[in-house]
PDB file of N, CA and C in Angstrom:
ATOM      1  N   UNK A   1      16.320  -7.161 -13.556  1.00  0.00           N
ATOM      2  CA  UNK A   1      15.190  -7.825 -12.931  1.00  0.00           C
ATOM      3  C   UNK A   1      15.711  -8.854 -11.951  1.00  0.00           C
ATOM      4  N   UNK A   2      14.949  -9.039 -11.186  1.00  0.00           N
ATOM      5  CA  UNK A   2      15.025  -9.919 -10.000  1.00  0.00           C
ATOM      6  C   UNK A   2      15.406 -12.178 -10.505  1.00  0.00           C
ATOM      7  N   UNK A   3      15.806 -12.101  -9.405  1.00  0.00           N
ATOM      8  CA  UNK A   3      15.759 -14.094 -10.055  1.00  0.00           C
ATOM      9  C   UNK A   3      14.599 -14.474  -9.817  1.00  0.00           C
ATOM     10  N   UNK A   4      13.759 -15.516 -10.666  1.00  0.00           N
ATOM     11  CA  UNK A   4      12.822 -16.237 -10.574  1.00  0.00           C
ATOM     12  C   UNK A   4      13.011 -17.369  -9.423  1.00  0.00           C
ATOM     13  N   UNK A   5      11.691 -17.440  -8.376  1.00  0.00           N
ATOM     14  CA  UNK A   5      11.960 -18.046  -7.412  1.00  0.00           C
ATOM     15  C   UNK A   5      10.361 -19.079  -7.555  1.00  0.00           C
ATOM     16  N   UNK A   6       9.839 -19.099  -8.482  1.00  0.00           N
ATOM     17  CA  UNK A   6       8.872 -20.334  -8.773  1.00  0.00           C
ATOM     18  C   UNK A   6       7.812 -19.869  -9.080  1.00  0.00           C
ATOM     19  N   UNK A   7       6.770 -20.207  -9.527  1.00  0.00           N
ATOM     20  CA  UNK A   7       5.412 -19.999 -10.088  1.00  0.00           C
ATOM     21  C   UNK A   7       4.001 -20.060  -9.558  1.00  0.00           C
ATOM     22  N   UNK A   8       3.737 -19.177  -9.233  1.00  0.00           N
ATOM     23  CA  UNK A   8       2.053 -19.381  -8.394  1.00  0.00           C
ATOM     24  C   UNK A   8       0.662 -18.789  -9.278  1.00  0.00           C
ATOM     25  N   UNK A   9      -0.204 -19.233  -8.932  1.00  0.00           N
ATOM     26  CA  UNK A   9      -1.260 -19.433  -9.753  1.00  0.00           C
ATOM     27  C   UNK A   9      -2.201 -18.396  -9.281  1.00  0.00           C
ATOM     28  N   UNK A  10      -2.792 -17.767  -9.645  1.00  0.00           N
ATOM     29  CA  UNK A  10      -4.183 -17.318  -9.199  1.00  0.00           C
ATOM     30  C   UNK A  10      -5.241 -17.687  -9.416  1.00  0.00           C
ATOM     31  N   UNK A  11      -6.381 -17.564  -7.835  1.00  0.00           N
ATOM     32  CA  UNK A  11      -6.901 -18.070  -7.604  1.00  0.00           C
ATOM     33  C   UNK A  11      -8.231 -17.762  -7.731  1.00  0.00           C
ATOM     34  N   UNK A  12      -9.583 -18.006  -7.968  1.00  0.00           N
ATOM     35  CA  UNK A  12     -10.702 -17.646  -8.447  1.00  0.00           C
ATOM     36  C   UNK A  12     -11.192 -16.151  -7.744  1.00  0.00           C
ATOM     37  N   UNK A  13     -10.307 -16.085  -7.041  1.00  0.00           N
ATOM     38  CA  UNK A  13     -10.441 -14.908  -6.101  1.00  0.00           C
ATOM     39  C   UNK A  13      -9.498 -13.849  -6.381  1.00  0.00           C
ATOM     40  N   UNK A  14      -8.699 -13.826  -7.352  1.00  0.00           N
ATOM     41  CA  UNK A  14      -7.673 -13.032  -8.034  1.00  0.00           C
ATOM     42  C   UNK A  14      -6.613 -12.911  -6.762  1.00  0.00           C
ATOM     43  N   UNK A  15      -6.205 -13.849  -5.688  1.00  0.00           N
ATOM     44  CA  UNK A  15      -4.973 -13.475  -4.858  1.00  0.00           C
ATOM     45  C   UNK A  15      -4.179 -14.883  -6.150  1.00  0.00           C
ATOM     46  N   UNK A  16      -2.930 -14.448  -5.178  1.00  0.00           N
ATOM     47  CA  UNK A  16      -1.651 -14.927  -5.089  1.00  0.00           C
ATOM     48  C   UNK A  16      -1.081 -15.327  -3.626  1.00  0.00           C
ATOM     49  N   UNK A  17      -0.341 -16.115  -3.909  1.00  0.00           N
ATOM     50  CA  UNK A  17       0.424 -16.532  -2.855  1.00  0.00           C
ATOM     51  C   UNK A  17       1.782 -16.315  -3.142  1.00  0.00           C
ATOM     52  N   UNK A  18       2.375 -15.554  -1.826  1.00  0.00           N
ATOM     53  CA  UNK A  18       4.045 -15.514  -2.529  1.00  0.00           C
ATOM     54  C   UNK A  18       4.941 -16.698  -1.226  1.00  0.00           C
ATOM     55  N   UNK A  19       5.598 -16.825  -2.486  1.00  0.00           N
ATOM     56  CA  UNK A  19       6.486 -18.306  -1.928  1.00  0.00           C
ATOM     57  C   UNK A  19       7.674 -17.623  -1.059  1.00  0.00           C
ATOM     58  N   UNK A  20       7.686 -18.845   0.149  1.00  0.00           N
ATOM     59  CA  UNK A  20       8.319 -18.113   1.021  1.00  0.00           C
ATOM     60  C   UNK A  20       9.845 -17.576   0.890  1.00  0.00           C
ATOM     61  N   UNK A  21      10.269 -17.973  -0.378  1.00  0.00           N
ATOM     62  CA  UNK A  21      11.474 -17.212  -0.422  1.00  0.00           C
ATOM     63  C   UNK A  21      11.719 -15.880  -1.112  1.00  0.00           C
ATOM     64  N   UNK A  22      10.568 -15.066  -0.975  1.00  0.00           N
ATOM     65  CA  UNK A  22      10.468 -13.719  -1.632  1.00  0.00           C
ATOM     66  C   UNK A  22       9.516 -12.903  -0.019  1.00  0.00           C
ATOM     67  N   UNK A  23       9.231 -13.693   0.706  1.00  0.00           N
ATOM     68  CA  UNK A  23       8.214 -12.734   1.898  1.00  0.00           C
ATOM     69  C   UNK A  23       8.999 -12.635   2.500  1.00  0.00           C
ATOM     70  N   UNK A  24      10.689 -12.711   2.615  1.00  0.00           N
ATOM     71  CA  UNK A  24      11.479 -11.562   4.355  1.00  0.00           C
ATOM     72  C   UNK A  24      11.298 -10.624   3.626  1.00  0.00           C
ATOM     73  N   UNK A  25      11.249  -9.931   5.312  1.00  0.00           N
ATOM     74  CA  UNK A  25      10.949  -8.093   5.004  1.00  0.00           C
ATOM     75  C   UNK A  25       9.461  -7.636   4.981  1.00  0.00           C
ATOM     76  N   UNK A  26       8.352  -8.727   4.788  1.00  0.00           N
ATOM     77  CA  UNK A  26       7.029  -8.517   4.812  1.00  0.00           C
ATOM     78  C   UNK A  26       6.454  -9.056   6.140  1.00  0.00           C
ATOM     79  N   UNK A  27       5.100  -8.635   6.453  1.00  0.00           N
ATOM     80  CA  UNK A  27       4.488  -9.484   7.401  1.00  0.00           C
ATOM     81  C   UNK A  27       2.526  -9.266   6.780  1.00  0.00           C
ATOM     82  N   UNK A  28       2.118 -10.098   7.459  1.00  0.00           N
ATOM     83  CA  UNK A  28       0.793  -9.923   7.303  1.00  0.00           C
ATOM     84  C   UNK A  28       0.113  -8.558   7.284  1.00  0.00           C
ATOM     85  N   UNK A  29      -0.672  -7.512   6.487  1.00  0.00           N
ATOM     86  CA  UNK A  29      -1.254  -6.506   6.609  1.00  0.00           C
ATOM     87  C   UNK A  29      -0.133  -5.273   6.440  1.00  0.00           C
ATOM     88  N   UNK A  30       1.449  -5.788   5.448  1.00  0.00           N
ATOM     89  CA  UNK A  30       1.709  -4.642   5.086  1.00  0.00           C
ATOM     90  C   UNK A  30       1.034  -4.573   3.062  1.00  0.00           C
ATOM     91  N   UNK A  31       1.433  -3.001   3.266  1.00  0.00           N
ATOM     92  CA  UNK A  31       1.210  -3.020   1.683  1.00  0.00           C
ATOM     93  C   UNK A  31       2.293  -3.156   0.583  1.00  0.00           C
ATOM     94  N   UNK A  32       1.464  -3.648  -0.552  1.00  0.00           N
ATOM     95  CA  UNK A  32       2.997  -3.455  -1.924  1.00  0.00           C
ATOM     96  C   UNK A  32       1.948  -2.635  -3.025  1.00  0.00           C
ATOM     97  N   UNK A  33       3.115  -2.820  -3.701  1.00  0.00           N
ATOM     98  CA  UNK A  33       2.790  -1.916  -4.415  1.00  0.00           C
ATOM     99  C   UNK A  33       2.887  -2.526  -6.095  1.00  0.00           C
ATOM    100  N   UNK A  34       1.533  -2.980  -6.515  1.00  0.00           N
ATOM    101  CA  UNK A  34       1.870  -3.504  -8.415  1.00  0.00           C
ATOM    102  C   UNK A  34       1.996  -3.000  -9.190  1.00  0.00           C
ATOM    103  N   UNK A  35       3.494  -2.629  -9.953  1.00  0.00           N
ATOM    104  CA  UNK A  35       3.201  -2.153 -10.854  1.00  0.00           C
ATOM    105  C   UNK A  35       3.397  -3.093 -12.627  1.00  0.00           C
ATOM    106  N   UNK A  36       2.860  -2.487 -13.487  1.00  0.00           N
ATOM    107  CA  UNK A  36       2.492  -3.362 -14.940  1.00  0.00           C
ATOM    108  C   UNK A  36       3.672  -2.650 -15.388  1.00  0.00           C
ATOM    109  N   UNK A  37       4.985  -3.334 -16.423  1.00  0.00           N
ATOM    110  CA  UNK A  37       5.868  -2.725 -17.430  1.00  0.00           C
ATOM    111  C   UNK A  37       5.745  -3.787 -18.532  1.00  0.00           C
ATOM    112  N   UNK A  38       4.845  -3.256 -19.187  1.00  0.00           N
ATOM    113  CA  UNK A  38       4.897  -3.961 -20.335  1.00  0.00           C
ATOM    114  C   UNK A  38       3.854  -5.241 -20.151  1.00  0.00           C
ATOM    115  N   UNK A  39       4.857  -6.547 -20.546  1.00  0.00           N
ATOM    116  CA  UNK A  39       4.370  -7.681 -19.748  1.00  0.00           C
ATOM    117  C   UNK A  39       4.741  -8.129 -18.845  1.00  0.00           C
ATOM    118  N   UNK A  40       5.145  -7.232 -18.234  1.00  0.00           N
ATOM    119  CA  UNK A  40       5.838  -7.989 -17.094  1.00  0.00           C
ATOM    120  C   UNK A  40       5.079  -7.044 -15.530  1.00  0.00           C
ATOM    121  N   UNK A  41       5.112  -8.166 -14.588  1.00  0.00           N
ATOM    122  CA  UNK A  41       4.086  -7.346 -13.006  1.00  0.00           C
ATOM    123  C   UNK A  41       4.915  -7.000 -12.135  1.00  0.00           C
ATOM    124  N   UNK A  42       5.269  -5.866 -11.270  1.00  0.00           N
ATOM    125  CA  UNK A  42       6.282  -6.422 -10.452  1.00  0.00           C
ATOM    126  C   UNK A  42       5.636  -5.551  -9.401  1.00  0.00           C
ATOM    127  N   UNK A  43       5.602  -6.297  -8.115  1.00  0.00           N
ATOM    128  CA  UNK A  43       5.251  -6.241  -6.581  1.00  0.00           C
ATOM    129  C   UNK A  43       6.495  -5.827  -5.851  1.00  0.00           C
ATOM    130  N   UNK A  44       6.390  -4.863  -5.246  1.00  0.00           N
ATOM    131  CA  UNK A  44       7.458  -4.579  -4.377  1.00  0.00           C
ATOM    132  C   UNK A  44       6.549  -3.700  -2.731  1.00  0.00           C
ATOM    133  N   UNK A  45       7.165  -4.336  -1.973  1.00  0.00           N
ATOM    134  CA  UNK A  45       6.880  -3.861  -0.575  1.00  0.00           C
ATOM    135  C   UNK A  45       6.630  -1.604  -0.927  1.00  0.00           C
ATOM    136  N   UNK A  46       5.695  -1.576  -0.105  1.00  0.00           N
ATOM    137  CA  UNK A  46       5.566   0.034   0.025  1.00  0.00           C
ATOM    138  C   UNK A  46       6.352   0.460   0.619  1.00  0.00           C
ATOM    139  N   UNK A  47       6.967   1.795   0.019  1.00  0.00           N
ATOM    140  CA  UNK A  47       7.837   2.138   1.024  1.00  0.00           C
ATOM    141  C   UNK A  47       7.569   3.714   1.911  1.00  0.00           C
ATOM    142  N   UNK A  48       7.775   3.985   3.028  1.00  0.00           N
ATOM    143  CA  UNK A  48       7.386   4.848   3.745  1.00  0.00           C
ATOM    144  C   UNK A  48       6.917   5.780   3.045  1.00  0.00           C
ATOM    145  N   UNK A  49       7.418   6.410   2.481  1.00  0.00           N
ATOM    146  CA  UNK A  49       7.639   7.775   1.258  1.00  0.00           C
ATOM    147  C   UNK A  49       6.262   7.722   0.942  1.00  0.00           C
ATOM    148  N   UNK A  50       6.048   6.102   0.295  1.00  0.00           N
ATOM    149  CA  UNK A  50       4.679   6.367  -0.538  1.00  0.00           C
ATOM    150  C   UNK A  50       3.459   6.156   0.268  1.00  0.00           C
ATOM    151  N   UNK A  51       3.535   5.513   1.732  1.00  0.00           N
ATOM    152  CA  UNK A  51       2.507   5.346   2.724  1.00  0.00           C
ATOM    153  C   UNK A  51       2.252   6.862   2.990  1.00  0.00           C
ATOM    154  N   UNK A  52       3.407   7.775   3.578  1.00  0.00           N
ATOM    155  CA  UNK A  52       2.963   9.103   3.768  1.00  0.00           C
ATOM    156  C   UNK A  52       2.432   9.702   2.431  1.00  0.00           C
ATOM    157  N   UNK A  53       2.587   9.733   1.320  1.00  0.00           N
ATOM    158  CA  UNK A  53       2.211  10.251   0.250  1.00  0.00           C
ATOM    159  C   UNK A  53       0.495  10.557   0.599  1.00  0.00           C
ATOM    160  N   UNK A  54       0.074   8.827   0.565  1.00  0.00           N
ATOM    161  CA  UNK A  54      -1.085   8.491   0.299  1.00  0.00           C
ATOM    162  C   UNK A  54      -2.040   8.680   1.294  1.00  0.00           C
ATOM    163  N   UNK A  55      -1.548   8.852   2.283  1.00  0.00           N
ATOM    164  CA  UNK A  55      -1.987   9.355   3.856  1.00  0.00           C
ATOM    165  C   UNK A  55      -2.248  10.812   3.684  1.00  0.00           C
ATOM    166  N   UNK A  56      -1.382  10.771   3.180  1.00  0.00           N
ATOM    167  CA  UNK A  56      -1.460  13.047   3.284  1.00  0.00           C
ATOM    168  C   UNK A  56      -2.794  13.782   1.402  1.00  0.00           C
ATOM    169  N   UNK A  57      -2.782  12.277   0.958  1.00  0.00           N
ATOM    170  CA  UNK A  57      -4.083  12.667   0.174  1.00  0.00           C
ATOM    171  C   UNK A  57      -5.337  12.742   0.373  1.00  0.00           C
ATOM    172  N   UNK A  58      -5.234  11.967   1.529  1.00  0.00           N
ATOM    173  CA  UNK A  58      -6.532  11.527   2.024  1.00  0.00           C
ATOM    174  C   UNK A  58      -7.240  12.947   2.346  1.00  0.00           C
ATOM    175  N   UNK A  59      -8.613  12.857   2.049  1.00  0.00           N
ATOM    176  CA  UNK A  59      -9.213  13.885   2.606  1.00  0.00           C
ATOM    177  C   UNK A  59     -10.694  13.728   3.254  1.00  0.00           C
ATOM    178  N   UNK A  60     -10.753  14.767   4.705  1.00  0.00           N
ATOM    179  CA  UNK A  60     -11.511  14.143   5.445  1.00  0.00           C
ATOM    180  C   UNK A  60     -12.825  15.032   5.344  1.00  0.00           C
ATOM    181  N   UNK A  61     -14.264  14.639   5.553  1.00  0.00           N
ATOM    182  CA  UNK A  61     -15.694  15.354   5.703  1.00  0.00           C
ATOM    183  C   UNK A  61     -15.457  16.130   7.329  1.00  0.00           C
ATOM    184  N   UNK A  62     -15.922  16.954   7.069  1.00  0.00           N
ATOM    185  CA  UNK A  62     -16.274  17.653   8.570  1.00  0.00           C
ATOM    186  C   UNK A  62     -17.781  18.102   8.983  1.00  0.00           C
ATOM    187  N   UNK A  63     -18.152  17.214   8.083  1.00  0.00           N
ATOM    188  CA  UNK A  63     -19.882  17.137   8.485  1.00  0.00           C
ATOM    189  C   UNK A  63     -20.407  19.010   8.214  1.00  0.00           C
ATOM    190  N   UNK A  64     -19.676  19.665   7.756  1.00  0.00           N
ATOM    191  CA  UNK A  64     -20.155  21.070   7.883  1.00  0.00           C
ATOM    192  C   UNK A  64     -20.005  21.948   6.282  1.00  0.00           C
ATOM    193  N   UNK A  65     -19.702  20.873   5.222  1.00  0.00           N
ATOM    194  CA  UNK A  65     -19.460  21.040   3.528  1.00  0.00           C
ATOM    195  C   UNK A  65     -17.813  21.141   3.386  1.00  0.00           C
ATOM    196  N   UNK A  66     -16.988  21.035   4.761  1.00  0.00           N
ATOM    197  CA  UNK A  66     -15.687  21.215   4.669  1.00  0.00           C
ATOM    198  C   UNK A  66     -14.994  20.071   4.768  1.00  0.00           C
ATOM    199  N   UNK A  67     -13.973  20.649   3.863  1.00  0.00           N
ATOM    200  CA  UNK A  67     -12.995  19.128   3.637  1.00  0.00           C
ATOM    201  C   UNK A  67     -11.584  19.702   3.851  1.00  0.00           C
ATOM    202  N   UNK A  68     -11.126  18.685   4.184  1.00  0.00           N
ATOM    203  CA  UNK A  68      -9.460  19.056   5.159  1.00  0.00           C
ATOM    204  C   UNK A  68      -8.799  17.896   4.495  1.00  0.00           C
ATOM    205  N   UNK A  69      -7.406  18.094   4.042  1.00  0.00           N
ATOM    206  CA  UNK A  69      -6.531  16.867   3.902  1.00  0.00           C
ATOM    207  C   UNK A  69      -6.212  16.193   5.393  1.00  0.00           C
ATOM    208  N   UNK A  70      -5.380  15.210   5.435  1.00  0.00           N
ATOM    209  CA  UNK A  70      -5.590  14.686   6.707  1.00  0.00           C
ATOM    210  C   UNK A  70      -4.927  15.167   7.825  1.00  0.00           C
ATOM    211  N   UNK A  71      -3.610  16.068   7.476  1.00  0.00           N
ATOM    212  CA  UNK A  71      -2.498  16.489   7.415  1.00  0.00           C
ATOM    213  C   UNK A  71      -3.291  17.759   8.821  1.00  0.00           C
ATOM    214  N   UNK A  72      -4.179  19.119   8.334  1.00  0.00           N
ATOM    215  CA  UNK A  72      -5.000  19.691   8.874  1.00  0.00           C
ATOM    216  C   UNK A  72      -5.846  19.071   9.947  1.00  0.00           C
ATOM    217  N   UNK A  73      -6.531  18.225   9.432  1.00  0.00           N
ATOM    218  CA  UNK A  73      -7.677  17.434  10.453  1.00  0.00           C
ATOM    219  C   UNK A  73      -7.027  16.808  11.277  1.00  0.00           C
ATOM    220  N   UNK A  74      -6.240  15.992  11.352  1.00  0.00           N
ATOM    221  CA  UNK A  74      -5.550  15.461  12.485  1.00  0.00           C
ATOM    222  C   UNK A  74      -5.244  16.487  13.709  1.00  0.00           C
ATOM    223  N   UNK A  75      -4.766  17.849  13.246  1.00  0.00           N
ATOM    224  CA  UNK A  75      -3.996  18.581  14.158  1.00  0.00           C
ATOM    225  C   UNK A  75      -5.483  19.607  14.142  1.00  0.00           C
ATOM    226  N   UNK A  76      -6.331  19.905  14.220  1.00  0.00           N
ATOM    227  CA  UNK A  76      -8.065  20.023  14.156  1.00  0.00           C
ATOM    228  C   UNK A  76      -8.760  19.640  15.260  1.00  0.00           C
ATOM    229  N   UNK A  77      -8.649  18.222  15.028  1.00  0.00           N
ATOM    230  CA  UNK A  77      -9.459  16.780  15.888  1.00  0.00           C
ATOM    231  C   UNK A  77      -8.606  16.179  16.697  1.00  0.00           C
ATOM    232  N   UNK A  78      -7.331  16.611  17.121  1.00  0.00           N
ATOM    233  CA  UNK A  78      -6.167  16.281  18.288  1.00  0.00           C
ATOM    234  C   UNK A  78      -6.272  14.491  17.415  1.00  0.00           C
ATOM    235  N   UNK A  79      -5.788  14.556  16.252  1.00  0.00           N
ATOM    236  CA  UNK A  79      -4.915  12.822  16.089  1.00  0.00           C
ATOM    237  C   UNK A  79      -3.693  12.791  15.827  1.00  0.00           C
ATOM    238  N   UNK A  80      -2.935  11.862  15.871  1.00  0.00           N
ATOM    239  CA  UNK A  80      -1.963  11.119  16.532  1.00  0.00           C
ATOM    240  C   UNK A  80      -1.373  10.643  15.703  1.00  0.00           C
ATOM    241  N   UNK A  81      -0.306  10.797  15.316  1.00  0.00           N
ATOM    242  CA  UNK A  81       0.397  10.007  14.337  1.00  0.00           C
ATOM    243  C   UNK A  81       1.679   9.161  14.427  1.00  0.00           C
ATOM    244  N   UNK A  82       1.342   7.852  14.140  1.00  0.00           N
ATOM    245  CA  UNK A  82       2.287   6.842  14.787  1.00  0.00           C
ATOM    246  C   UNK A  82       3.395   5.938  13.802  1.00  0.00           C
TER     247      UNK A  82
END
């Protein structure tokens, strides 16, 4: 396990704040990822692998009873992947 770098509270709003000596490598509006072992929480930055995972589950309406993963519809509806 990682070193303890101080204690933050949550807030009536169920965030957290992470102290700035655990946010290099992050910026505003990326994702992590929580997972529970036991008692213990652990947050770790998403990593590509699992952004495409979760991207390629997605599945889209085609207004016509048909459903496409996103993977199809993108290359369908000419989108773009960046």
């Amino acid at each position: 396990m990682g070193v303890v770098v101080g204690r933050v509270k949550i807030d009536s709003k169920w965030r957290v704040v992470l102290p700035r000596e655990v946010r290099e490598g992050l910026k505003p509006g990326d994702e992590v990822v929580v997972e529970r072992l036991g008692s213990t929480i652990v947050m770790r930055k998403a990593s590509r692998e699992e952004l495409v995972r979760k991207f390629e589950e997605l599945k889209l309406y085609a207004g016509r009873g048909e459903n496409w993963d996103a993977e199809v519809g993108k290359h369908r509806f000419g989108g773009v992947k960046h």
